[in-house]
N, C-alpha and C. Protein backbone atom coordinates (compact mmCIF):
# COMPACT_ATOMS: atom_id res chain seq x y z
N UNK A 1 83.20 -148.37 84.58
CA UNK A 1 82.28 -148.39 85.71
C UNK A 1 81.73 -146.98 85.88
N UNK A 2 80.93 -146.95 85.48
CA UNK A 2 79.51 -145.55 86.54
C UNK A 2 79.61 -145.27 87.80
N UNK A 3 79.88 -143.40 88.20
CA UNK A 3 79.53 -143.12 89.17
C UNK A 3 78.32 -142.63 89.34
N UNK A 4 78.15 -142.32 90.52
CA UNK A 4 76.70 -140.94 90.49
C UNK A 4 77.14 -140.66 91.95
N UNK A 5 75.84 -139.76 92.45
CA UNK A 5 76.02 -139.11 93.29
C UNK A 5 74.68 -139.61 93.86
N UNK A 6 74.50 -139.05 95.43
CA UNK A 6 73.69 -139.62 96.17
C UNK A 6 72.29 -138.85 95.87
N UNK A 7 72.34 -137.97 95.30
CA UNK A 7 71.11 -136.89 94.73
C UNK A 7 70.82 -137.53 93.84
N UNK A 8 71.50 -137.59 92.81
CA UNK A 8 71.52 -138.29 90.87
C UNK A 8 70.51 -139.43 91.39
N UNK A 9 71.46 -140.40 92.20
CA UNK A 9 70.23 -141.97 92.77
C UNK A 9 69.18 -141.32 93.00
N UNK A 10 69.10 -140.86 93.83
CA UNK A 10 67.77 -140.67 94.58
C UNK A 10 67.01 -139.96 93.42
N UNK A 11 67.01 -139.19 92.96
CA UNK A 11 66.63 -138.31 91.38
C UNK A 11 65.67 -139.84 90.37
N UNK A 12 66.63 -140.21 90.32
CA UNK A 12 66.35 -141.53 89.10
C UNK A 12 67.22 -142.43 89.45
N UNK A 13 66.02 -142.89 90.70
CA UNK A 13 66.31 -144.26 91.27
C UNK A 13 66.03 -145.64 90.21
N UNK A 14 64.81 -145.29 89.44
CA UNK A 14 64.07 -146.62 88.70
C UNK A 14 65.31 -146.45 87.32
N UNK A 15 65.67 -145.01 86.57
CA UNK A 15 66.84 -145.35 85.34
C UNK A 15 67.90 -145.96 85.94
N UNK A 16 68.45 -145.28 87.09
CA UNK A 16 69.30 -145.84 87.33
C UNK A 16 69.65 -146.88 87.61
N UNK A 17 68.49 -148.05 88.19
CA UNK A 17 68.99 -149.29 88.63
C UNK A 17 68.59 -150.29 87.47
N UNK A 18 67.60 -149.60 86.31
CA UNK A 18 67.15 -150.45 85.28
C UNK A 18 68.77 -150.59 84.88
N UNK A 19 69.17 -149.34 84.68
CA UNK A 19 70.58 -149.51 83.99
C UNK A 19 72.04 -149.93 84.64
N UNK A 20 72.57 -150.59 85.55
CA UNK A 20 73.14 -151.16 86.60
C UNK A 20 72.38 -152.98 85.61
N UNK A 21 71.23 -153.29 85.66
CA UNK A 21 70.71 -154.45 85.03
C UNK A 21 70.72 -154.58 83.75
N UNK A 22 70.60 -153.61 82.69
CA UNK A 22 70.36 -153.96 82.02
C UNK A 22 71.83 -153.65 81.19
N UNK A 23 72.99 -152.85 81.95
CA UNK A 23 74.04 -153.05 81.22
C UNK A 23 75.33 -153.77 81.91
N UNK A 24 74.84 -154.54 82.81
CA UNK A 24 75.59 -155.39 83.28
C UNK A 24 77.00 -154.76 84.26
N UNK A 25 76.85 -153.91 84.68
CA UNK A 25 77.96 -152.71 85.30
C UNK A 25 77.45 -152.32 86.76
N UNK A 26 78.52 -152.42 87.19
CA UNK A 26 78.69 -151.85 88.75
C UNK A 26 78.33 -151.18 88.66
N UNK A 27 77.63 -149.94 89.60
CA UNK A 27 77.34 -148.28 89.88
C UNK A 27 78.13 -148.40 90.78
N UNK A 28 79.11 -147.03 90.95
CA UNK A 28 79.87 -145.91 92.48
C UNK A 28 79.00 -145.24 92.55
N UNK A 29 78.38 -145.21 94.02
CA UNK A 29 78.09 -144.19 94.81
C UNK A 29 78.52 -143.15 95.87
N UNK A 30 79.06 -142.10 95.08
CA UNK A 30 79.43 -141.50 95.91
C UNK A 30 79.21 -140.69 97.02
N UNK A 31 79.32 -140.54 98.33
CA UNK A 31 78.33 -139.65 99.43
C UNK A 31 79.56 -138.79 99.91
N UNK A 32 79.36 -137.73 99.90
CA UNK A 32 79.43 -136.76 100.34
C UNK A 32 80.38 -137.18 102.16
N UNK A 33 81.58 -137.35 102.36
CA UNK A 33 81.73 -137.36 103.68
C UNK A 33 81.66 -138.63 103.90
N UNK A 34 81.61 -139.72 103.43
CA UNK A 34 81.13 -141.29 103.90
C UNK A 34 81.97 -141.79 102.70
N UNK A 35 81.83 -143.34 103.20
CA UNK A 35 82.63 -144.50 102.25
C UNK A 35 81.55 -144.32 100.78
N UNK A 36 82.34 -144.38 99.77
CA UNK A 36 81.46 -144.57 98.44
C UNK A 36 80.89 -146.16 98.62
N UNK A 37 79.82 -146.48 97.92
CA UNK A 37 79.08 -147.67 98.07
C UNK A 37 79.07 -147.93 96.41
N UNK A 38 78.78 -149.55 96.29
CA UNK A 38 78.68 -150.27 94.94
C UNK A 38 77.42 -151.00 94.84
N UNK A 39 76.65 -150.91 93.71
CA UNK A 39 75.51 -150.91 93.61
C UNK A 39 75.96 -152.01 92.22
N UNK A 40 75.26 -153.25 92.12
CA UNK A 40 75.54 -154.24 91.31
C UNK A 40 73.68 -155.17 91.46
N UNK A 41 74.09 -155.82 89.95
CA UNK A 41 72.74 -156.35 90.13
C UNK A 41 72.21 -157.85 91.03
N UNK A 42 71.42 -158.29 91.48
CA UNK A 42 71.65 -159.68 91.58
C UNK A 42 72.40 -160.77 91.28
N UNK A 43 71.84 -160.67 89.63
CA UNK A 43 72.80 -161.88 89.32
C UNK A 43 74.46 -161.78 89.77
N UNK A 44 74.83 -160.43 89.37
CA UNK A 44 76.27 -159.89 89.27
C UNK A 44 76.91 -160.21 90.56
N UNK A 45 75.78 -160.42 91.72
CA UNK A 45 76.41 -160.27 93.33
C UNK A 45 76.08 -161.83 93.37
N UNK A 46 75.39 -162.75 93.02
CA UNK A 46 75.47 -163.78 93.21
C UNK A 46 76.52 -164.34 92.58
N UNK A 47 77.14 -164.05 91.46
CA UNK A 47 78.63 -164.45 90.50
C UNK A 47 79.69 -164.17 90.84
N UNK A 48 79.73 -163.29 91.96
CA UNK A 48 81.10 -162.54 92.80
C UNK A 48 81.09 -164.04 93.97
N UNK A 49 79.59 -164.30 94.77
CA UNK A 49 79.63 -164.82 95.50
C UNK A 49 79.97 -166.63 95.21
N UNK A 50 79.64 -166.34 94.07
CA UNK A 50 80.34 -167.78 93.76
C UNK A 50 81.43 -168.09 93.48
N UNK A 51 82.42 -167.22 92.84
CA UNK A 51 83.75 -167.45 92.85
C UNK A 51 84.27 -167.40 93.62
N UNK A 52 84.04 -166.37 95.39
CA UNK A 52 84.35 -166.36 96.01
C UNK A 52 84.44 -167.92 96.85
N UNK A 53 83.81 -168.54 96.87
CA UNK A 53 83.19 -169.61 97.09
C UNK A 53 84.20 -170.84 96.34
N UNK A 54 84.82 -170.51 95.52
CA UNK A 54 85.10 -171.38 94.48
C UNK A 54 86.72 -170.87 95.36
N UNK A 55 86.95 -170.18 95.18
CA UNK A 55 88.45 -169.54 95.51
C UNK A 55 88.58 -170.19 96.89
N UNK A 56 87.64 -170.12 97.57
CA UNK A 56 88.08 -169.96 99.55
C UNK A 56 87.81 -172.04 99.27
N UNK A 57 87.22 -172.61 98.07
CA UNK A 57 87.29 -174.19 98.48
C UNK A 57 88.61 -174.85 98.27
N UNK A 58 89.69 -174.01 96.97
CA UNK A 58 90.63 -174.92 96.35
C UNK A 58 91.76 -175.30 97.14
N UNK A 59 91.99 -174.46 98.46
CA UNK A 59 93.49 -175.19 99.03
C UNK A 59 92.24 -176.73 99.48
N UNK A 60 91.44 -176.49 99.96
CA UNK A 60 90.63 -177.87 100.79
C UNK A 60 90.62 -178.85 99.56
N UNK A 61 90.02 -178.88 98.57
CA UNK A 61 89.78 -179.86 97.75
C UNK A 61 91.52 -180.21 96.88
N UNK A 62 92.81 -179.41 97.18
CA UNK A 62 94.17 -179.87 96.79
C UNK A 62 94.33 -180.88 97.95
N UNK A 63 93.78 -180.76 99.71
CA UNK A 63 94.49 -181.46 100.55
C UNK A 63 93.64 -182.67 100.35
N UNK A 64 92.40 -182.54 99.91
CA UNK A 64 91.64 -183.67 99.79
C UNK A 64 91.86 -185.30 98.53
N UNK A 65 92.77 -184.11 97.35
CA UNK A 65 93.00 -184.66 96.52
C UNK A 65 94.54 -185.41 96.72
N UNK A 66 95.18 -184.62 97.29
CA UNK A 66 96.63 -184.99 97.34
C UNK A 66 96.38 -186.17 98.44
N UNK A 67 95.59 -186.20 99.87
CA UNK A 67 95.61 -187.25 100.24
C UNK A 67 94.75 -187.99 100.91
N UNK A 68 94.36 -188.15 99.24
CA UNK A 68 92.97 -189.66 99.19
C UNK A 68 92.23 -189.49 99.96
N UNK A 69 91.76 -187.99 100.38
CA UNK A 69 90.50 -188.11 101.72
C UNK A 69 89.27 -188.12 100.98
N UNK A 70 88.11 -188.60 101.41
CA UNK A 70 86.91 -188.82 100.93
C UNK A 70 86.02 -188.86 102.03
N UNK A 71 84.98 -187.42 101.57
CA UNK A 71 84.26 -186.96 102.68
C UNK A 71 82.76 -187.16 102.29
N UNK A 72 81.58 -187.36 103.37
CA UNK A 72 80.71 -187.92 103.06
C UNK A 72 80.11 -186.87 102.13
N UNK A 73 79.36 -186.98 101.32
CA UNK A 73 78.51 -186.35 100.17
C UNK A 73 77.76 -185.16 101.26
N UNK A 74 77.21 -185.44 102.60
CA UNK A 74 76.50 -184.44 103.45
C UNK A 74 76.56 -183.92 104.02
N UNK A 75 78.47 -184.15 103.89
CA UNK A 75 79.09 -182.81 104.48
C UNK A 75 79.44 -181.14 104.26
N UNK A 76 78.47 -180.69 104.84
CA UNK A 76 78.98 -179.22 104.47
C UNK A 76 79.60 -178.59 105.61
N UNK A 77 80.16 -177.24 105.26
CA UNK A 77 80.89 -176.31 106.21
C UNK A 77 81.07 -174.88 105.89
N UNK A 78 81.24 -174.13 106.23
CA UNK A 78 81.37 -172.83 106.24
C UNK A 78 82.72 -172.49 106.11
N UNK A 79 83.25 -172.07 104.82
CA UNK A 79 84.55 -172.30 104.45
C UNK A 79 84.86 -170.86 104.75
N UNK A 80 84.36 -169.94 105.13
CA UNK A 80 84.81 -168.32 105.84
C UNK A 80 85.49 -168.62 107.16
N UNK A 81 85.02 -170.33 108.09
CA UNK A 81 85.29 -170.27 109.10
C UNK A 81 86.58 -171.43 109.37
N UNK A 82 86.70 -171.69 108.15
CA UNK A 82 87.27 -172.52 108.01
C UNK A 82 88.64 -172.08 108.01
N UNK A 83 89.91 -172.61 108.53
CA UNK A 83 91.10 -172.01 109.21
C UNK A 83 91.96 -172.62 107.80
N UNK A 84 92.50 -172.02 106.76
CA UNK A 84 92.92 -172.57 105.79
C UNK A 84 94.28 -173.11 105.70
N UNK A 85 95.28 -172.58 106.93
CA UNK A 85 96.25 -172.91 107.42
C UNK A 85 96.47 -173.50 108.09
N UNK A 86 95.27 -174.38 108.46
CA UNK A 86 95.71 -176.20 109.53
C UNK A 86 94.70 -177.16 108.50
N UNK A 87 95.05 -177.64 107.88
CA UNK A 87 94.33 -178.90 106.99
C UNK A 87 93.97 -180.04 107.96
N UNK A 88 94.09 -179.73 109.01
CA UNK A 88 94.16 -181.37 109.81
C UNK A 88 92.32 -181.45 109.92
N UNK A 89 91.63 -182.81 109.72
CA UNK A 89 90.55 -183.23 109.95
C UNK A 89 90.01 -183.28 111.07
């Protein structure tokens, strides 16, 4: 993984983010006095967000499977808000 610095970005903003895309790699940003920040491409943050997604569904779809529940096709929910430690319907 690539660091830089908050000058370096700002310096060569357009190399730097071509390259974050075009080599498939996180950037660290480091600042001076502040939290370092991660600089990733689209696709890369949409593929985090889907596993995440995938991870926070599997205790729900084990209680669903283990007992025979069947939920309508148009049900959705917000599985961040979703309390993963009471399965009750």
């Amino acid at each position: 993984m690539r660091t830089t610095n908050y000058t370096e970005l700002r310096n060569n903003l357009k190399t730097v983010l071509d390259g974050v895309i075009e080599n498939s790699e996180a950037l660290i940003v480091q600042r001076p006095g502040n939290t370092s920040v991660v600089v990733v491409s689209l696709d890369e943050y949409n593929a985090i967000k889907e596993t995440e997604y995938i991870i926070d569904i599997i205790p729900i779809s084990v209680f669903v499977v283990q007992n025979n529940r069947i939920f309508p096709q148009k049900l959705h929910w917000n599985t961040r808000k979703y309390n993963k430690t009471n399965y009750s319907f």
